[in-house]
Each structure stands twice: as structure tokens, then as C-alpha cells.
C-alpha atoms as a PDB file:
ATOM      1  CA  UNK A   1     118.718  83.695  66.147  1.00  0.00           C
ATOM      2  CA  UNK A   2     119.800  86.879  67.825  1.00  0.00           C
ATOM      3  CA  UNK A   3     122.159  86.676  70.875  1.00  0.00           C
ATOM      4  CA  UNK A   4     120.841  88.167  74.625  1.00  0.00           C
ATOM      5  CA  UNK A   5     124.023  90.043  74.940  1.00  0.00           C
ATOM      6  CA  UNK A   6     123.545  91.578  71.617  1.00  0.00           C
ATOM      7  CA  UNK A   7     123.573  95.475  72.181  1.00  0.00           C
ATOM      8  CA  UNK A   8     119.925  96.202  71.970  1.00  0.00           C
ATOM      9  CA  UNK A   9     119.319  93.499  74.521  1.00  0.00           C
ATOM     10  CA  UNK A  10     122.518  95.343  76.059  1.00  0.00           C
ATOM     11  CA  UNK A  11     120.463  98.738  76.102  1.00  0.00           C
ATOM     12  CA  UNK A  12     116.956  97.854  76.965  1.00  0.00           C
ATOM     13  CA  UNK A  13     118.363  96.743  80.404  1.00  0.00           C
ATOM     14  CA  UNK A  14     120.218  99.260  80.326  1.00  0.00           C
ATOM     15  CA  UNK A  15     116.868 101.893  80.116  1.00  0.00           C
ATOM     16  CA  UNK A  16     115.192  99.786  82.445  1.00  0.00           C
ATOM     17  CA  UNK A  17     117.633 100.504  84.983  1.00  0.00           C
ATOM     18  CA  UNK A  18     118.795 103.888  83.895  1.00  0.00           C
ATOM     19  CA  UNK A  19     115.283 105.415  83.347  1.00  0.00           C
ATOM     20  CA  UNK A  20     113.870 104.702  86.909  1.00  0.00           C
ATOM     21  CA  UNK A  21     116.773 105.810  88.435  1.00  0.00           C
ATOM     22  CA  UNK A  22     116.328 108.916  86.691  1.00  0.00           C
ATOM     23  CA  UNK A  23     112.748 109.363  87.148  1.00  0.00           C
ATOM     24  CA  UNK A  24     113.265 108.703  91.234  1.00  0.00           C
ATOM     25  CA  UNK A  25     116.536 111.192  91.381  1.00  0.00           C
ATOM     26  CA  UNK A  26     114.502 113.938  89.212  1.00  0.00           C
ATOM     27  CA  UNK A  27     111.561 114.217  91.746  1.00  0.00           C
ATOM     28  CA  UNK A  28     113.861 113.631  94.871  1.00  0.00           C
ATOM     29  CA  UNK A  29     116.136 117.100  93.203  1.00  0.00           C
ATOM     30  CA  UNK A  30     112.387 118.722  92.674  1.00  0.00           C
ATOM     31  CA  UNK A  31     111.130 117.827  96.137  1.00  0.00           C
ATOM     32  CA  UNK A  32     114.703 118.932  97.650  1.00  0.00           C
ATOM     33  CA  UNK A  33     114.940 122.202  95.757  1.00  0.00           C
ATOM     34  CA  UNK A  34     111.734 123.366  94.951  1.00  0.00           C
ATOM     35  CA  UNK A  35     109.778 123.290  96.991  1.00  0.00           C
ATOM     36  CA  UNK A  36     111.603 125.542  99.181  1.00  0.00           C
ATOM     37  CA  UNK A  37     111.726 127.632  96.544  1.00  0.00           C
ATOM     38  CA  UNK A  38     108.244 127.992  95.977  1.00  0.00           C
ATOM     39  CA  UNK A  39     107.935 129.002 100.188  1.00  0.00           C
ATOM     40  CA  UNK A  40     106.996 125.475 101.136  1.00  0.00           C
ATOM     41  CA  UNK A  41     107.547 125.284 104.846  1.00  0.00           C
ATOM     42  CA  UNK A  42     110.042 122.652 105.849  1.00  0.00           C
ATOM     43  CA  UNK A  43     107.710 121.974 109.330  1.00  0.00           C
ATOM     44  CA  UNK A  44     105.099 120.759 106.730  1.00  0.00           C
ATOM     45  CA  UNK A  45     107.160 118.956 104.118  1.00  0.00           C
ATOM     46  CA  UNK A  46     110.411 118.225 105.085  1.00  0.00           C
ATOM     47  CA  UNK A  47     113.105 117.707 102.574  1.00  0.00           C
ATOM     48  CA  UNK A  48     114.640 114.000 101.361  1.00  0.00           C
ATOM     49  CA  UNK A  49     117.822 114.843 103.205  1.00  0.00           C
ATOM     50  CA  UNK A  50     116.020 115.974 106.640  1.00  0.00           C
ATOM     51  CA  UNK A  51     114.036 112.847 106.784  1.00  0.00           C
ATOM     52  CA  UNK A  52     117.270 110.850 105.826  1.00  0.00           C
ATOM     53  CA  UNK A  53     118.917 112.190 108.688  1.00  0.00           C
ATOM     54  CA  UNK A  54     115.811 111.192 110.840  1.00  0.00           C
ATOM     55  CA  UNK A  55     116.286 108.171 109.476  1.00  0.00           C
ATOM     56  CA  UNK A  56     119.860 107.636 110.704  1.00  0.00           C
ATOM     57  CA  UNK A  57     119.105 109.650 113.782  1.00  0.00           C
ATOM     58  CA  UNK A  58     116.498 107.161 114.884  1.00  0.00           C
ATOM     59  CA  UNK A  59     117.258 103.579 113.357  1.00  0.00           C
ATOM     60  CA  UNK A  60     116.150 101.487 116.336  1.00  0.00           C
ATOM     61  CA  UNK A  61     112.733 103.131 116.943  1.00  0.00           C
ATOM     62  CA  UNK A  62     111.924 102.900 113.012  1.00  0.00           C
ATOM     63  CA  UNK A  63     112.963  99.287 112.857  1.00  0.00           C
ATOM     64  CA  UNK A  64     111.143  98.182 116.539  1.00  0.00           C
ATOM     65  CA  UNK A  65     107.750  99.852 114.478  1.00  0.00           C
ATOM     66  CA  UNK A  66     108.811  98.197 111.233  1.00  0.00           C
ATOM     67  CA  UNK A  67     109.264  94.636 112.789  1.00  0.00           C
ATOM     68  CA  UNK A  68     105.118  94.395 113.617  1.00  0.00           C
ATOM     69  CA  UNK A  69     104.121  95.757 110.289  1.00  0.00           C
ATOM     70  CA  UNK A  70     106.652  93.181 108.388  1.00  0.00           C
ATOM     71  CA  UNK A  71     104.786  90.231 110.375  1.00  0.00           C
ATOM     72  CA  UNK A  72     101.460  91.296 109.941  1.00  0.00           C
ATOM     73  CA  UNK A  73     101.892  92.110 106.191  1.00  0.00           C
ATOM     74  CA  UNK A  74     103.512  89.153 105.662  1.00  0.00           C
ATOM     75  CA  UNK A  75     101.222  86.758 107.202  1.00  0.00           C
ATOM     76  CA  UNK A  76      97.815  88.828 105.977  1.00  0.00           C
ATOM     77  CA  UNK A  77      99.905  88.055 102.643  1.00  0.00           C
ATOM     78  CA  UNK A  78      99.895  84.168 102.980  1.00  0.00           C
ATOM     79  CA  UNK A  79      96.576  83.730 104.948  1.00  0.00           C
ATOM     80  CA  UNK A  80      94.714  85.593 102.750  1.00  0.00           C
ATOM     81  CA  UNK A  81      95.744  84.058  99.412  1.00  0.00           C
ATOM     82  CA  UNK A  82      95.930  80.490 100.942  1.00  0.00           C
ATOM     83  CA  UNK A  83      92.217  80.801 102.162  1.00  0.00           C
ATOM     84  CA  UNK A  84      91.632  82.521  98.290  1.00  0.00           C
ATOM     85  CA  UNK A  85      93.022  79.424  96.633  1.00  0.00           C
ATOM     86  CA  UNK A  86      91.650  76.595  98.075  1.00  0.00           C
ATOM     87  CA  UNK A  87      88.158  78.454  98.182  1.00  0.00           C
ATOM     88  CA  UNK A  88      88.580  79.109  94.599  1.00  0.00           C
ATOM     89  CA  UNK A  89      89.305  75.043  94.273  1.00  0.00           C
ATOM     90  CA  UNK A  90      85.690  74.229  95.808  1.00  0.00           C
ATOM     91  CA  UNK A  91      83.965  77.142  93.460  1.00  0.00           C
ATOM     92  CA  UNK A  92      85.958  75.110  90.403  1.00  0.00           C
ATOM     93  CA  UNK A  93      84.776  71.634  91.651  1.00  0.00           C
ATOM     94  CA  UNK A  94      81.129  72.635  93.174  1.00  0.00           C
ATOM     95  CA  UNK A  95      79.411  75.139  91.019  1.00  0.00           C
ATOM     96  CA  UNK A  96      76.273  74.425  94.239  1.00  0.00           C
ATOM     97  CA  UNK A  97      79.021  75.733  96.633  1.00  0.00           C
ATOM     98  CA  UNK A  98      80.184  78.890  94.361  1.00  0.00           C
ATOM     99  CA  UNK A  99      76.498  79.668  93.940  1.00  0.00           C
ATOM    100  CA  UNK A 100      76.004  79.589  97.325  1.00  0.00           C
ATOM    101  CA  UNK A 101      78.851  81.894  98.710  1.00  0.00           C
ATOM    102  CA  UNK A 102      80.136  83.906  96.106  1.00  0.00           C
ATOM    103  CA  UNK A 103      77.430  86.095  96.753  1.00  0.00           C
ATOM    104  CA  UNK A 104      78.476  86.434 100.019  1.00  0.00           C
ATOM    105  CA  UNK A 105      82.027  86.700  99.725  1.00  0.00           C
ATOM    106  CA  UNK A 106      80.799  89.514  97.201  1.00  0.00           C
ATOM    107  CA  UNK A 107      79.116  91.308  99.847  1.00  0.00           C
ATOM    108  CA  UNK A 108      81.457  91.086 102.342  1.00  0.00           C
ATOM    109  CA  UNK A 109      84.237  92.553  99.791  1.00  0.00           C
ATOM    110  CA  UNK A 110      81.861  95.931  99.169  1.00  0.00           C
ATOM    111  CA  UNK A 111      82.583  96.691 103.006  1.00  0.00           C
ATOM    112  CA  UNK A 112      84.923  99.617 103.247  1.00  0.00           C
ATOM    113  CA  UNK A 113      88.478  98.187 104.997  1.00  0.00           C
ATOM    114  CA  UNK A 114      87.892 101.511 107.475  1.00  0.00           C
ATOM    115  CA  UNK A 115      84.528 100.002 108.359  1.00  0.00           C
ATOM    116  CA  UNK A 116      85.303  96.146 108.902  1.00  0.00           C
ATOM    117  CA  UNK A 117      88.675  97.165 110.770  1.00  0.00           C
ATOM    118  CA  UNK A 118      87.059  98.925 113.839  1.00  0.00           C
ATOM    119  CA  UNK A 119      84.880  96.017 114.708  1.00  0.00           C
ATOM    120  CA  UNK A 120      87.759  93.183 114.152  1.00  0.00           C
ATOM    121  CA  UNK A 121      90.102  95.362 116.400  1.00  0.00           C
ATOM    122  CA  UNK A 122      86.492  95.292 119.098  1.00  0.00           C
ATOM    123  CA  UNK A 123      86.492  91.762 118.971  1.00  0.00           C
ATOM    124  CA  UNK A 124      90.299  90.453 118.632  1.00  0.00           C
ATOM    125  CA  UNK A 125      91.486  93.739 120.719  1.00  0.00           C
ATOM    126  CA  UNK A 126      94.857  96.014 119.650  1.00  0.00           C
ATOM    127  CA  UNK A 127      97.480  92.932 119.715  1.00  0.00           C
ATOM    128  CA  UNK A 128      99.187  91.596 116.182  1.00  0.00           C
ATOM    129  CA  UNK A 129      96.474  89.198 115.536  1.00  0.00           C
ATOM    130  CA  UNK A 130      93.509  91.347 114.633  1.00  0.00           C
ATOM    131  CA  UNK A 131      95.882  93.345 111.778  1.00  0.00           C
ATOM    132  CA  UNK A 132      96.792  89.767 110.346  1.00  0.00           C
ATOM    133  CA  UNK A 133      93.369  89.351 109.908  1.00  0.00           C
ATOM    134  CA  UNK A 134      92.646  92.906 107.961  1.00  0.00           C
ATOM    135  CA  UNK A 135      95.589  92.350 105.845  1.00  0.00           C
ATOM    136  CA  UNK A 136      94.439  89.084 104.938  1.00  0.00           C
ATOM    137  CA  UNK A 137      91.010  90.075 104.164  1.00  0.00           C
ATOM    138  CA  UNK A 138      92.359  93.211 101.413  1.00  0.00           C
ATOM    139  CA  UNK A 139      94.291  89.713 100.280  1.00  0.00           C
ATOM    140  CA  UNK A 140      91.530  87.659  99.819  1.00  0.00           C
ATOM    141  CA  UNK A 141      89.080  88.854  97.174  1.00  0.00           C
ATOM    142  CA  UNK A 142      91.557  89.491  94.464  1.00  0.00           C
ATOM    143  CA  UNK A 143      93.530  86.626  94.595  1.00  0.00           C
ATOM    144  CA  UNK A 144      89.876  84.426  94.982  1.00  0.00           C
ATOM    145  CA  UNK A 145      88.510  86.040  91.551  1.00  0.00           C
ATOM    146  CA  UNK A 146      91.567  85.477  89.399  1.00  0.00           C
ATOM    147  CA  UNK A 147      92.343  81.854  91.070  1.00  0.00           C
ATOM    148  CA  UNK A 148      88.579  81.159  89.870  1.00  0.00           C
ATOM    149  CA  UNK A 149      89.188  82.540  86.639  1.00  0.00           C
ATOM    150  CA  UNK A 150      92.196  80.850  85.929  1.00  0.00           C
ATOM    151  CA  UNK A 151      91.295  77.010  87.345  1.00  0.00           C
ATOM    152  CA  UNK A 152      88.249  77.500  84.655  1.00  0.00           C
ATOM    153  CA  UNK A 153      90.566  78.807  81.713  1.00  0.00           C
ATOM    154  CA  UNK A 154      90.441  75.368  80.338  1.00  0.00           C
ATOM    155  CA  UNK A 155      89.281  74.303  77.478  1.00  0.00           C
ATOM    156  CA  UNK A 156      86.425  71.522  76.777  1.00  0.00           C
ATOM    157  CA  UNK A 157      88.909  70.034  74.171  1.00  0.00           C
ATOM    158  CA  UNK A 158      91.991  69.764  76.702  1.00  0.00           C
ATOM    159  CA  UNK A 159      89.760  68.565  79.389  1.00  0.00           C
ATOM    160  CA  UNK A 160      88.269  65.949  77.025  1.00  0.00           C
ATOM    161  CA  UNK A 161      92.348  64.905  76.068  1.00  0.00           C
ATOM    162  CA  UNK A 162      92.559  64.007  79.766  1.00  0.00           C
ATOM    163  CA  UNK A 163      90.213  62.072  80.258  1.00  0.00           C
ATOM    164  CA  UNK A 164      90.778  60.104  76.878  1.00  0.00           C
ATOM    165  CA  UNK A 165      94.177  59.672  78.786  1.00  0.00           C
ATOM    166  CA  UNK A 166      92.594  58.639  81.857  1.00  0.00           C
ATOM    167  CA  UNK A 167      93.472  61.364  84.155  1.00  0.00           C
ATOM    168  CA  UNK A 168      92.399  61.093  86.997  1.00  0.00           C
ATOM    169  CA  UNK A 169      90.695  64.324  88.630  1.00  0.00           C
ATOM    170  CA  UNK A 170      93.775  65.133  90.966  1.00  0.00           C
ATOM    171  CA  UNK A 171      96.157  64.683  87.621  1.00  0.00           C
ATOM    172  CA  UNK A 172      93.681  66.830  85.448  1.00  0.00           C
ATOM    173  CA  UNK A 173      93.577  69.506  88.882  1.00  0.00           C
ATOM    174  CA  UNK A 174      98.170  69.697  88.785  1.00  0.00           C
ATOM    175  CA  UNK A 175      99.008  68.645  85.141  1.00  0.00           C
ATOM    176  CA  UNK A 176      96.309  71.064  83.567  1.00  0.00           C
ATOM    177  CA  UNK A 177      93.976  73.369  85.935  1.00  0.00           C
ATOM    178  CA  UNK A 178      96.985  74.458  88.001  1.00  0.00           C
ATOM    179  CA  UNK A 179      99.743  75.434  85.580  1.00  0.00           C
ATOM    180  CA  UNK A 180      96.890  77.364  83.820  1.00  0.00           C
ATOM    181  CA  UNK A 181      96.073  79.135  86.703  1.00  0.00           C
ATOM    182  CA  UNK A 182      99.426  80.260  87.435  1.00  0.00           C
ATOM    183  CA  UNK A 183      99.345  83.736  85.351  1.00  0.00           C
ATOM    184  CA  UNK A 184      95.996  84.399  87.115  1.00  0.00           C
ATOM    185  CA  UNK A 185      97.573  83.720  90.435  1.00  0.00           C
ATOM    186  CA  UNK A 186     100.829  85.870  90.410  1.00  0.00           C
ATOM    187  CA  UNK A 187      98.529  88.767  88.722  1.00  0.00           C
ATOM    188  CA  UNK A 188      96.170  88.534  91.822  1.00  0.00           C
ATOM    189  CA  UNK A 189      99.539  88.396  94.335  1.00  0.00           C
ATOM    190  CA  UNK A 190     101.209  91.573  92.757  1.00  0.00           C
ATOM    191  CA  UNK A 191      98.186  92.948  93.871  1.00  0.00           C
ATOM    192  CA  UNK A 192      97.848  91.428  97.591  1.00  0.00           C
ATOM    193  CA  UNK A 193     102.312  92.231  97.722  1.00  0.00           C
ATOM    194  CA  UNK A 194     101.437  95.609  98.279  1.00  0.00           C
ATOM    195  CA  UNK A 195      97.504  95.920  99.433  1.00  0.00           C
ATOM    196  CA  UNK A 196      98.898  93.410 102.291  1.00  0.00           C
ATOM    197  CA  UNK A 197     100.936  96.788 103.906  1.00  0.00           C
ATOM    198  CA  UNK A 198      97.400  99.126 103.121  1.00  0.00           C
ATOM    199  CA  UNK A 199      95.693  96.487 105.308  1.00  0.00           C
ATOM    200  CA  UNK A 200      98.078  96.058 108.484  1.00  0.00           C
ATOM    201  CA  UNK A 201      98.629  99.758 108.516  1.00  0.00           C
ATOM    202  CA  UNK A 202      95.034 100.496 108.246  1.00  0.00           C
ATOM    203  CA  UNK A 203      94.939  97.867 111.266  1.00  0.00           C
ATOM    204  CA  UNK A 204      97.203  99.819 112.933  1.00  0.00           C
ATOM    205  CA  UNK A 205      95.620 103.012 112.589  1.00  0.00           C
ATOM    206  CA  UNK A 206      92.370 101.773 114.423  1.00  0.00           C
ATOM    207  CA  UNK A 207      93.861 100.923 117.492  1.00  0.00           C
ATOM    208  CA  UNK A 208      97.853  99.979 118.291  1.00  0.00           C
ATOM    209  CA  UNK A 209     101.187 100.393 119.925  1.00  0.00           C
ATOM    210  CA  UNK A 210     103.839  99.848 117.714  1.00  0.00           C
ATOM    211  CA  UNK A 211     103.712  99.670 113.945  1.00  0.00           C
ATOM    212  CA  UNK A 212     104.277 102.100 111.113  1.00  0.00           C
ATOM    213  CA  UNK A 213     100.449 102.920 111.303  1.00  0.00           C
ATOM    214  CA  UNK A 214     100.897 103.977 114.881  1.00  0.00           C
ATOM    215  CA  UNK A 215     103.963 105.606 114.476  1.00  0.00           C
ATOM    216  CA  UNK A 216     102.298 107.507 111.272  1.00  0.00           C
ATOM    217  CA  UNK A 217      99.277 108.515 113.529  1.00  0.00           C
ATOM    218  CA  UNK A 218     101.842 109.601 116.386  1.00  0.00           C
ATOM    219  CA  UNK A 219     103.755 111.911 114.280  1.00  0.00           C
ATOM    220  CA  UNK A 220     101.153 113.446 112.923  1.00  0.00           C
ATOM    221  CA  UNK A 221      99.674 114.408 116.381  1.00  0.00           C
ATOM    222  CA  UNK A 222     103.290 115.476 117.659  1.00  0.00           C
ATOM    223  CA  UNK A 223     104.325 117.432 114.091  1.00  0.00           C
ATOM    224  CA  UNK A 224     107.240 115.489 113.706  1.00  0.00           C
ATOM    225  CA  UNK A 225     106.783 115.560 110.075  1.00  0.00           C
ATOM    226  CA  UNK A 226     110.229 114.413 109.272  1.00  0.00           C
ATOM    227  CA  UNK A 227     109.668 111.301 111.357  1.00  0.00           C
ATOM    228  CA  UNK A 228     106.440 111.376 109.899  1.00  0.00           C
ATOM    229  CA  UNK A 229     107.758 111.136 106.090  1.00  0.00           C
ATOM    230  CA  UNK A 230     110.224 108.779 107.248  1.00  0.00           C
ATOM    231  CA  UNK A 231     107.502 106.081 108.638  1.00  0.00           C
ATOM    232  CA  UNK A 232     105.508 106.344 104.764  1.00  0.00           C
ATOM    233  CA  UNK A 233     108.898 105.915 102.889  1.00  0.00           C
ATOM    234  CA  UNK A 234     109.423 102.554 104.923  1.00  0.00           C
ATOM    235  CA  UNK A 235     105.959 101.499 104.640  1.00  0.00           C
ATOM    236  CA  UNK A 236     106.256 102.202 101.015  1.00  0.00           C
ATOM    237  CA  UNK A 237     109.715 100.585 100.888  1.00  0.00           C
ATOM    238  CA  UNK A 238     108.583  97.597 102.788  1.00  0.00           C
ATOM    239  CA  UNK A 239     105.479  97.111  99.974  1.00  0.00           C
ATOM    240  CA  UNK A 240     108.196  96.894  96.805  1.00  0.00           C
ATOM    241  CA  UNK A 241     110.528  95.059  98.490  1.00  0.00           C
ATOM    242  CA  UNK A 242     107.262  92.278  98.942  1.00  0.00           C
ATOM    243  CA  UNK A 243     106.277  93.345  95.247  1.00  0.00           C
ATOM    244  CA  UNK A 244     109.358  92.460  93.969  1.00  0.00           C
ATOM    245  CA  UNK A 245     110.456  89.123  95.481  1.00  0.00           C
ATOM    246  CA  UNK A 246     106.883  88.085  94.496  1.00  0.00           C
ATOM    247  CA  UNK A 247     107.461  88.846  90.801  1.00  0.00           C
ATOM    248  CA  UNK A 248     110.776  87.577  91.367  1.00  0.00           C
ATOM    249  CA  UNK A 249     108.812  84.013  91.897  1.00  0.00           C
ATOM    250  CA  UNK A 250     106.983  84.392  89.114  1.00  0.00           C
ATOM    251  CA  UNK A 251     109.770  84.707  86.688  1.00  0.00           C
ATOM    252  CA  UNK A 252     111.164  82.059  87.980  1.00  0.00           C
ATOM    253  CA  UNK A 253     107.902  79.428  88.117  1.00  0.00           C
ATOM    254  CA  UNK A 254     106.473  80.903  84.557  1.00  0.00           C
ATOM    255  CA  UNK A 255     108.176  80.114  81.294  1.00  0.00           C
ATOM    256  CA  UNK A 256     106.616  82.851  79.094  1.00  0.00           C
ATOM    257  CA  UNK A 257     106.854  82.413  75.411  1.00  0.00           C
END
């Protein structure tokens, strides 16, 4: 039986840490160096350390326009894959109601996000509520396919056990469907962890006041491109930080083999 602290185990966390670290610092030195090398104008791309200093410069206004992007991710994020589940649930239980909607719920997902967003923002106007909503719907389609998938990934053979056992249909739904499911889920919610930020600042872009999408679209217009490249690194930041206390979760709820 070989030992986790055994020096290979040692090393490959090692490279897992090491590596990436690497990888980032290489293309920060290439983006800080080069570039003005090669004549790159620092009004166009400004280097890592003038955008960190914009960063520290301007902490407050970055964090008041990170606050309503944080909320809106985050409940697009839980919305979303909470109305994906327990739709999923009636497709699994009513193959007349997954008929019947699927389809739709298929159409609705070929919509282009830049398309759908300027009508919700119409109808729910520029306040929190109508980004929620976009988020939730990049969310939704993802986590609804694999959540279908993986409530059917059961066999005849194990359903057939349960009901020799006399399981009843909510026992068969948490001792069997669900834990089955659960690989399908956290697939689908590495996916929504980070499409959740797409959707609120796409939300954002159409029509708002505060948010990294507005202060993106504001930057732009003003050439502040340090501020500029300082609003994408926290709206990039923001999406791995979600990415990784979701697969966090899911290292803790799945036992793999």
C-alpha cells in the first residue's frame, strides 16, 4: 500500500502548485516586458504593474462595482441551478412533461444571451434584479441537461434491487437517483461557477450603474485602460474564486475511487 506522503505523492503536489505558478509569472514577465519591447503602447495595453497600482490607487471604487456583480453572480448561480434541478426531477418522473417542454427549454437556450438581455433589462428595468435573472438563465440549461442525464444513469437491474427491497419512490429518488447524479451535477456547476459572471456582466453591459460590466463599458469610453484591465482581472478573479469553492464542494461530497 503506498503512503500519501511518499515523495512522488510529495512531487505531484508539488507540480501542481509549482507549474501554474510558473505558467501565470511567465506570461505576467512577457506581458510586462515585451510588449513594450515590441512598441506596444502602454495607453492601449497597460502593463501588470500599472494596473496594480490602479488597483491600489482606487480600492473603494473597484470594490463598490465588485459588490453588485458578486450578488448578481451569486444568486444567477443558485437560481438558475435550483430551477435546473427540480425541472430535471419532473423530466425524470414525467417523460409527458419532458416531452412537452424540453423542446421549449431547447429553443429558448438557442437565443443569443446579447439578444434575451436587452428585452429582460426593457421589462425588469437597469436595477440588480433583471442581471440575476440573465445570470441565472446562462445557469440553467447546462446544469438541466446533465441533472437529466444523471437522475436517468440508473440501471434497470439497480432499480429492480429497490423495489425487491421495497423502496419506496422518495428512497429510490435519495438512496440511488441522487448520489448518481452527483458527478453530473458538479460537472454542470463548474460550468454555471464561471458562466454565472459572463451573464451578470453581460447584464450589466445592456443597461447599469454600478457593476464591473458598467465600469468595463465606462473605461472603455473614457480610455482609462488601466482601470479598464483592472475591472476584467476582478471579474476574472471573482469567476475562479466561485470555480474553486464549487469544486472545493465537490471533493468534499464525492468519494471518487
Amino acid at each position: 500500500m503506498l503512503n500519501s506522503s511518499s515523495p512522488d505523492a510529495e512531487g505531484s503536489a508539488l507540480a501542481r502548485i509549482v507549474l501554474p505558478a510558473f505558467g501565470a509569472l511567465s506570461l505576467l514577465a512577457v506581458w510586462q516586458f515585451l510588449l513594450p519591447w515590441l512598441g506596444v503602447p502602454k495607453f492601449i495595453v497597460p502593463t501588470p504593474a500599472q494596473v496594480a497600482l490602479r488597483i491600489a490607487a482606487d480600492p473603494y471604487l473597484l470594490w463598490q462595482n465588485l459588490l453588485p456583480t458578486l450578488i448578481e453572480s451569486v444568486c444567477g448561480f443558485f437560481i438558475g441551478n435550483i430551477a435546473a434541478i427540480l425541472l430535471a426531477i419532473a423530466f425524470v418522473y414525467s417523460k409527458t412533461v419532458e416531452r412537452a417542454y424540453f423542446p421549449v427549454v431547447l429553443f429558448l437556450n438557442t437565443i443569443p444571451v446579447l439578444a434575451i438581455a436587452p428585452i429582460i433589462i426593457l421589462i425588469f428595468g437597469i436595477g440588480i434584479f433583471p442581471k440575476i435573472i440573465i445570470a441565472s438563465i446562462i445557469c440553467f440549461f447546462p446544469t438541466l441537461v446533465n441533472m437529466t442525464r444523471g437522475l436517468d444513469a440508473v440501471s434497470a437491474n439497480e432499480r429492480e434491487l429497490m423495489h425487491v427491497l421495497s423502496a419506496s419512490p422518495l428512497e429510490i429518488f435519495w438512496k440511488l437517483r441522487a448520489p448518481r447524479s452527483l458527478p453530473f451535477l458538479f460537472a454542470s456547476l463548474r460550468i454555471s461557477s464561471t458562466a454565472c459572471v459572463v451573464g451578470a456582466i453581460v447584464g450589466e453591459w445592456i443597461g447599469a450603474n454600478k457593476g464591473l460590466g458598467a465600469l468595463i463599458i465606462q473605461s472603455t469610453f473614457n480610455y482609462r485602460s488601466d482601470l479598464l484591465y483592472a475591472a476584467i482581472i476582478l471579474s476574472s478573479s471573482l469567476a475562479v474564486v466561485i470555480f474553486i469553492i464549487v469544486t472545493t464542494i465537490e471533493r468534499r461530497v464525492i468519494r471518487y475511487q
